[in-house]
PDB file of N, CA and C in Angstrom:
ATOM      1  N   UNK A   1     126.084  46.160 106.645  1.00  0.00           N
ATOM      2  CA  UNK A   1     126.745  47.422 106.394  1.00  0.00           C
ATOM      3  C   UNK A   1     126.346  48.466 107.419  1.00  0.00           C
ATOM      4  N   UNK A   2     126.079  47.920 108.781  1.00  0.00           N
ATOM      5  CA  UNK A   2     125.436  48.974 109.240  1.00  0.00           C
ATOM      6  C   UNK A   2     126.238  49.801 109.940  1.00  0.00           C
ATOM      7  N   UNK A   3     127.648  49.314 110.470  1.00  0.00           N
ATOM      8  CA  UNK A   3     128.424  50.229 111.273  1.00  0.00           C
ATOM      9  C   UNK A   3     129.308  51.081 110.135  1.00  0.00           C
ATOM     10  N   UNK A   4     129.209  51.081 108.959  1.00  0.00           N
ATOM     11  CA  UNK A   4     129.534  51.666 108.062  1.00  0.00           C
ATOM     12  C   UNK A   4     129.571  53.520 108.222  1.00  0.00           C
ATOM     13  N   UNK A   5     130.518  54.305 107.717  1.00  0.00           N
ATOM     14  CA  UNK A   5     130.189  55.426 107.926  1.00  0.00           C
ATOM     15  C   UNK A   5     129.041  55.903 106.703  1.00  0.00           C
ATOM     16  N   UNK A   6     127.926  57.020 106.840  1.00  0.00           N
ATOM     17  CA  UNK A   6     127.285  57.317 105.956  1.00  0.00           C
ATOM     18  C   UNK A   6     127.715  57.633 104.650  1.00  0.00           C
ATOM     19  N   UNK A   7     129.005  58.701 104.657  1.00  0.00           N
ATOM     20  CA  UNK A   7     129.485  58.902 103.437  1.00  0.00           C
ATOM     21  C   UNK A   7     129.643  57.981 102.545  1.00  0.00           C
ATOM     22  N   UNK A   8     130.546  57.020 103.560  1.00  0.00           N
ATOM     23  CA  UNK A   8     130.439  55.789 102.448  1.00  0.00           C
ATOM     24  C   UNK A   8     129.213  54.754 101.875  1.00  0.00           C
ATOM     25  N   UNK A   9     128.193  54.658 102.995  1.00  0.00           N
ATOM     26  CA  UNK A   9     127.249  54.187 102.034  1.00  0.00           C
ATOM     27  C   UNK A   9     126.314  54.770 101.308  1.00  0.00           C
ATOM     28  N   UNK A  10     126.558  56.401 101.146  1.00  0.00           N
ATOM     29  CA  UNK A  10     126.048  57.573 100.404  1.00  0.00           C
ATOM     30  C   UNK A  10     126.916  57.281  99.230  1.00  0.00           C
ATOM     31  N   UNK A  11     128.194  57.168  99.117  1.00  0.00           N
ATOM     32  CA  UNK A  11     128.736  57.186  97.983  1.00  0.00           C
ATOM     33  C   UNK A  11     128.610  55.898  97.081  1.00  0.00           C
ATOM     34  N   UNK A  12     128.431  54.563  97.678  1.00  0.00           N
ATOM     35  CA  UNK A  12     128.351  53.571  97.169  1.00  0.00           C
ATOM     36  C   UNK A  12     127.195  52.595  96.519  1.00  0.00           C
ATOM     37  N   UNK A  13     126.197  53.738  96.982  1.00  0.00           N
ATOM     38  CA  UNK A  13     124.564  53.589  96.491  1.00  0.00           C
ATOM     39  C   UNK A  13     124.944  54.429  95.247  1.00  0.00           C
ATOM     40  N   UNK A  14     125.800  55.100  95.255  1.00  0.00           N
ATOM     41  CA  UNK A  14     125.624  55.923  93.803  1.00  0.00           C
ATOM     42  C   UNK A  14     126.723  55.634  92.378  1.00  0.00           C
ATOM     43  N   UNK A  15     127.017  53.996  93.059  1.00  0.00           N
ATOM     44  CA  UNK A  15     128.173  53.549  91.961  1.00  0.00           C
ATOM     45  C   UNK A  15     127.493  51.791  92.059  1.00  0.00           C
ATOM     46  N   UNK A  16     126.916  51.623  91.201  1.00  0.00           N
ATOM     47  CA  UNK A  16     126.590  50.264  90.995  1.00  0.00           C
ATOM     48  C   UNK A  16     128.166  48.971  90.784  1.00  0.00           C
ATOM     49  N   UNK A  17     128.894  49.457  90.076  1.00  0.00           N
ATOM     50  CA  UNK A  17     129.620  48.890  89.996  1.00  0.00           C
ATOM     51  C   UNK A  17     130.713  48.858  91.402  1.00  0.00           C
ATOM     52  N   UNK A  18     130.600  49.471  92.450  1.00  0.00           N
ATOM     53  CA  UNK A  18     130.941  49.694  93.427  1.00  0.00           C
ATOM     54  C   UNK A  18     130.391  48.722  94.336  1.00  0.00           C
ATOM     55  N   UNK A  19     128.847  48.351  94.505  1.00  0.00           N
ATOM     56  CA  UNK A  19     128.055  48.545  95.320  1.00  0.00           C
ATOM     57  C   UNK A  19     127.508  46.760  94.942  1.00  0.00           C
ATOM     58  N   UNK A  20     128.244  46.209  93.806  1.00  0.00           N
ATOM     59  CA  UNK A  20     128.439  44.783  92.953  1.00  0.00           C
ATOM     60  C   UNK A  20     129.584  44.153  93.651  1.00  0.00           C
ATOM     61  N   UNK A  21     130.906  45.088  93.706  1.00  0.00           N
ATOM     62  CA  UNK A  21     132.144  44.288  94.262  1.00  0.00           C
ATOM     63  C   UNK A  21     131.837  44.122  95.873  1.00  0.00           C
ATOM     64  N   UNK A  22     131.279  44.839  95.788  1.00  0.00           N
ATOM     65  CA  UNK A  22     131.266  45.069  97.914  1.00  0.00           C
ATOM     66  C   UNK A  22     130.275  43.830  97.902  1.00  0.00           C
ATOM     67  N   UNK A  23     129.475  43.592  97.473  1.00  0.00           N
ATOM     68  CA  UNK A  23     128.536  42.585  97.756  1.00  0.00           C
ATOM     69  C   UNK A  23     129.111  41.607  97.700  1.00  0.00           C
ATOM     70  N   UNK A  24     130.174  41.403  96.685  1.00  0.00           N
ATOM     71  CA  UNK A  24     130.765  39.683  96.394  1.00  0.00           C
ATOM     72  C   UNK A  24     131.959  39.696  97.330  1.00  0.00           C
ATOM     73  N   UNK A  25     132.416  40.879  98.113  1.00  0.00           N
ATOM     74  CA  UNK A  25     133.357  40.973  98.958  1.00  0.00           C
ATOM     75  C   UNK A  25     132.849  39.503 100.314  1.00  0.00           C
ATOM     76  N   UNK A  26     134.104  39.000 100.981  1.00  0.00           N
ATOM     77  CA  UNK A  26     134.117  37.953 101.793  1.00  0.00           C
ATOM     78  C   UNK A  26     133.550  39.518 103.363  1.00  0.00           C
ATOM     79  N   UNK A  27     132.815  38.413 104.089  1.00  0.00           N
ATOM     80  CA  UNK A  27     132.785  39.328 105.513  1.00  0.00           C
ATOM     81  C   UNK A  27     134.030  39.838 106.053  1.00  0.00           C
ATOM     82  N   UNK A  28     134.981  39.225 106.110  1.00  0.00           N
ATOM     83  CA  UNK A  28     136.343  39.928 106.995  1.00  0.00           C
ATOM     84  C   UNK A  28     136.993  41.229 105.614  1.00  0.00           C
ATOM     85  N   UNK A  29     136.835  40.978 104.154  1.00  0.00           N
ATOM     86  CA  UNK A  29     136.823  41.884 103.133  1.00  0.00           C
ATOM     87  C   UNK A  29     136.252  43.135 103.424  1.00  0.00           C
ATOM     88  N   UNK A  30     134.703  42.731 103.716  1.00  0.00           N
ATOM     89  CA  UNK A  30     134.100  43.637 103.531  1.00  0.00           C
ATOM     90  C   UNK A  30     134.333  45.051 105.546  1.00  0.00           C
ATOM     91  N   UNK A  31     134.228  44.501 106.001  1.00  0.00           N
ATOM     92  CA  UNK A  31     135.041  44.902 107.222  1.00  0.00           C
ATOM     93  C   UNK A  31     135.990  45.689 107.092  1.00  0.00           C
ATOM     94  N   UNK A  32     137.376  45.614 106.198  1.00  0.00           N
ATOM     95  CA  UNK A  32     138.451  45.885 106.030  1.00  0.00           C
ATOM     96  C   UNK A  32     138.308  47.194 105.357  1.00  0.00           C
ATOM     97  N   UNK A  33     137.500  47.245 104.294  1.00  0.00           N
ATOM     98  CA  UNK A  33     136.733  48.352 103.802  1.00  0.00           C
ATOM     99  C   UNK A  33     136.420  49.227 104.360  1.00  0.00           C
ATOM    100  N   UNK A  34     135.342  49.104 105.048  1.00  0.00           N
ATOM    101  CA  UNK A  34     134.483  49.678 106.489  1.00  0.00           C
ATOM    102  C   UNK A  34     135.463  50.164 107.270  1.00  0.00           C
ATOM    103  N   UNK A  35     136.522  49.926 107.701  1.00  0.00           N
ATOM    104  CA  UNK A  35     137.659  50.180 108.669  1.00  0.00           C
ATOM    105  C   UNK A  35     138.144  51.347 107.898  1.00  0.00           C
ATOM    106  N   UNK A  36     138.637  51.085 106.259  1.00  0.00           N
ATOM    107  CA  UNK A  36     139.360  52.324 105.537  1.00  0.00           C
ATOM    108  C   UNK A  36     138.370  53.633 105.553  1.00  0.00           C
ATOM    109  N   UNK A  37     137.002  53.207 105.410  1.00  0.00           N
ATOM    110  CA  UNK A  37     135.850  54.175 105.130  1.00  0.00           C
ATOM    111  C   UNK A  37     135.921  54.846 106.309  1.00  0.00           C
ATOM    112  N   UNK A  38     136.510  54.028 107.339  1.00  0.00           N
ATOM    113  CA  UNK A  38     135.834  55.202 108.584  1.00  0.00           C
ATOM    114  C   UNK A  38     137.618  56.113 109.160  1.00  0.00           C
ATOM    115  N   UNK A  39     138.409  55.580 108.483  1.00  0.00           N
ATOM    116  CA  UNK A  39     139.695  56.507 108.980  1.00  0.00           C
ATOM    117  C   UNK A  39     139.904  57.048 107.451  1.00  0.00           C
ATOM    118  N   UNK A  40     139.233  57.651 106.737  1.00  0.00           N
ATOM    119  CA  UNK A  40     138.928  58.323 105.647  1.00  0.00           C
ATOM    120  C   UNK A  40     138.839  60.033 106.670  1.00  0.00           C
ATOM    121  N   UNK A  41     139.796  60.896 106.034  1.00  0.00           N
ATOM    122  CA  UNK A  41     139.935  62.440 106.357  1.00  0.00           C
ATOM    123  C   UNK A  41     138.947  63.215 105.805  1.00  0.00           C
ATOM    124  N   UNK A  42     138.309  62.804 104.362  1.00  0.00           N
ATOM    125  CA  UNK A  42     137.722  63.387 103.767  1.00  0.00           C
ATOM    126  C   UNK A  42     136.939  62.917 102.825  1.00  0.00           C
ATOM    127  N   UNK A  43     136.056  63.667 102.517  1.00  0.00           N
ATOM    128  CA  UNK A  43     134.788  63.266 100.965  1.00  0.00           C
ATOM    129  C   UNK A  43     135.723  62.970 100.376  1.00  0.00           C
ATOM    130  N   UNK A  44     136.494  63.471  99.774  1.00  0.00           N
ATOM    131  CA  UNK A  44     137.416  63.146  98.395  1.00  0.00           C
ATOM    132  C   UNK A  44     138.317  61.736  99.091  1.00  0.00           C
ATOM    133  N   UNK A  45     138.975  61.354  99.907  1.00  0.00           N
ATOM    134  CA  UNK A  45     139.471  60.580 100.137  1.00  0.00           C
ATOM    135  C   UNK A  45     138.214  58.906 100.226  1.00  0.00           C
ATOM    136  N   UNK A  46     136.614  59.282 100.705  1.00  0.00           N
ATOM    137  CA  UNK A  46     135.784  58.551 100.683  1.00  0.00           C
ATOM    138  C   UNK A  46     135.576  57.953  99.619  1.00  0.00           C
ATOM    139  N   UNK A  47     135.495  58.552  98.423  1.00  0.00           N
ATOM    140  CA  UNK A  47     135.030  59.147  96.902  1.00  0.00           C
ATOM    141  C   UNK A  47     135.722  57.821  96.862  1.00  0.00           C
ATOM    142  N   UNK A  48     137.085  58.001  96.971  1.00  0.00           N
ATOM    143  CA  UNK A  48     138.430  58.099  96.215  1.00  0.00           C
ATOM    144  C   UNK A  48     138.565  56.101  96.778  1.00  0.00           C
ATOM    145  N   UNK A  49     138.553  55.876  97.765  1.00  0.00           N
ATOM    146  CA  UNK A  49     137.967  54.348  98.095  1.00  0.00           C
ATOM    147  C   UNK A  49     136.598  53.566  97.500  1.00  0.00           C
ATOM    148  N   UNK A  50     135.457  54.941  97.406  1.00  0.00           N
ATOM    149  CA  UNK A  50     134.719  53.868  96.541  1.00  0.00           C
ATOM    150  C   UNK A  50     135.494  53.578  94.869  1.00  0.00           C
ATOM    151  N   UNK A  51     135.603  54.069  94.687  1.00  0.00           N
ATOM    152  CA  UNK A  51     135.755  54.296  93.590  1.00  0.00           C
ATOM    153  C   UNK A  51     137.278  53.332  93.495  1.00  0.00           C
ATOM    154  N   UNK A  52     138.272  52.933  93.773  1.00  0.00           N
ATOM    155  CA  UNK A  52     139.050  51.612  93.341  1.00  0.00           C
ATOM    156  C   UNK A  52     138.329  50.479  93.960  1.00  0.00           C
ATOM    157  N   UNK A  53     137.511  50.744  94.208  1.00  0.00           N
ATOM    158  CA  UNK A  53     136.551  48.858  94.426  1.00  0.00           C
ATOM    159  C   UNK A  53     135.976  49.139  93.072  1.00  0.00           C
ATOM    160  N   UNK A  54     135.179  49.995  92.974  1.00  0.00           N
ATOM    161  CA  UNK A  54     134.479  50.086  91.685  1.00  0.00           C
ATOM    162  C   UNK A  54     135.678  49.458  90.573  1.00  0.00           C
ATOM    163  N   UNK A  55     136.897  49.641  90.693  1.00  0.00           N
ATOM    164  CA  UNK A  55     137.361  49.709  89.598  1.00  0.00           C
ATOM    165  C   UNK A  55     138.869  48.269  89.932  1.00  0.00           C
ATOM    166  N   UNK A  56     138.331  47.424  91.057  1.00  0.00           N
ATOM    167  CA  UNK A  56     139.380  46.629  91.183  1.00  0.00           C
ATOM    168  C   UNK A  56     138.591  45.425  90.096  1.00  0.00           C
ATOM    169  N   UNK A  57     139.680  44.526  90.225  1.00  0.00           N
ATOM    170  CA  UNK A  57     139.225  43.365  89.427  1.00  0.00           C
ATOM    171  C   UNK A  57     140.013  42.864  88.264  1.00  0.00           C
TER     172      UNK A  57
END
């Protein structure tokens, strides 16, 4: 997770259930993520990505 933007791994340390799916995410998954996290405009738009992983399934 390291090229990750901070927000997002600020926000995703603070959602376990977030921070569960990302882990079981495949490498090219988890990437794809990372890609949305970093063309993210805003906190609320950051938020707003952790938060439907948290809640996919």
């Amino acid at each position: 997770m390291t090229d990750a933007p901070i927000g997002f791994l600020m926000a995703i340390s603070q959602n376990q259930s977030a921070m569960d799916r990302y882990s079981a995410l495949s490498k090219p998954q988890r990437q794809e993520l990372i890609d949305r996290a970093k063309r993210a405009s805003s906190r609320r738009e950051m938020q707003q990505i952790v938060d439907s992983l948290a809640h996919e399934g």
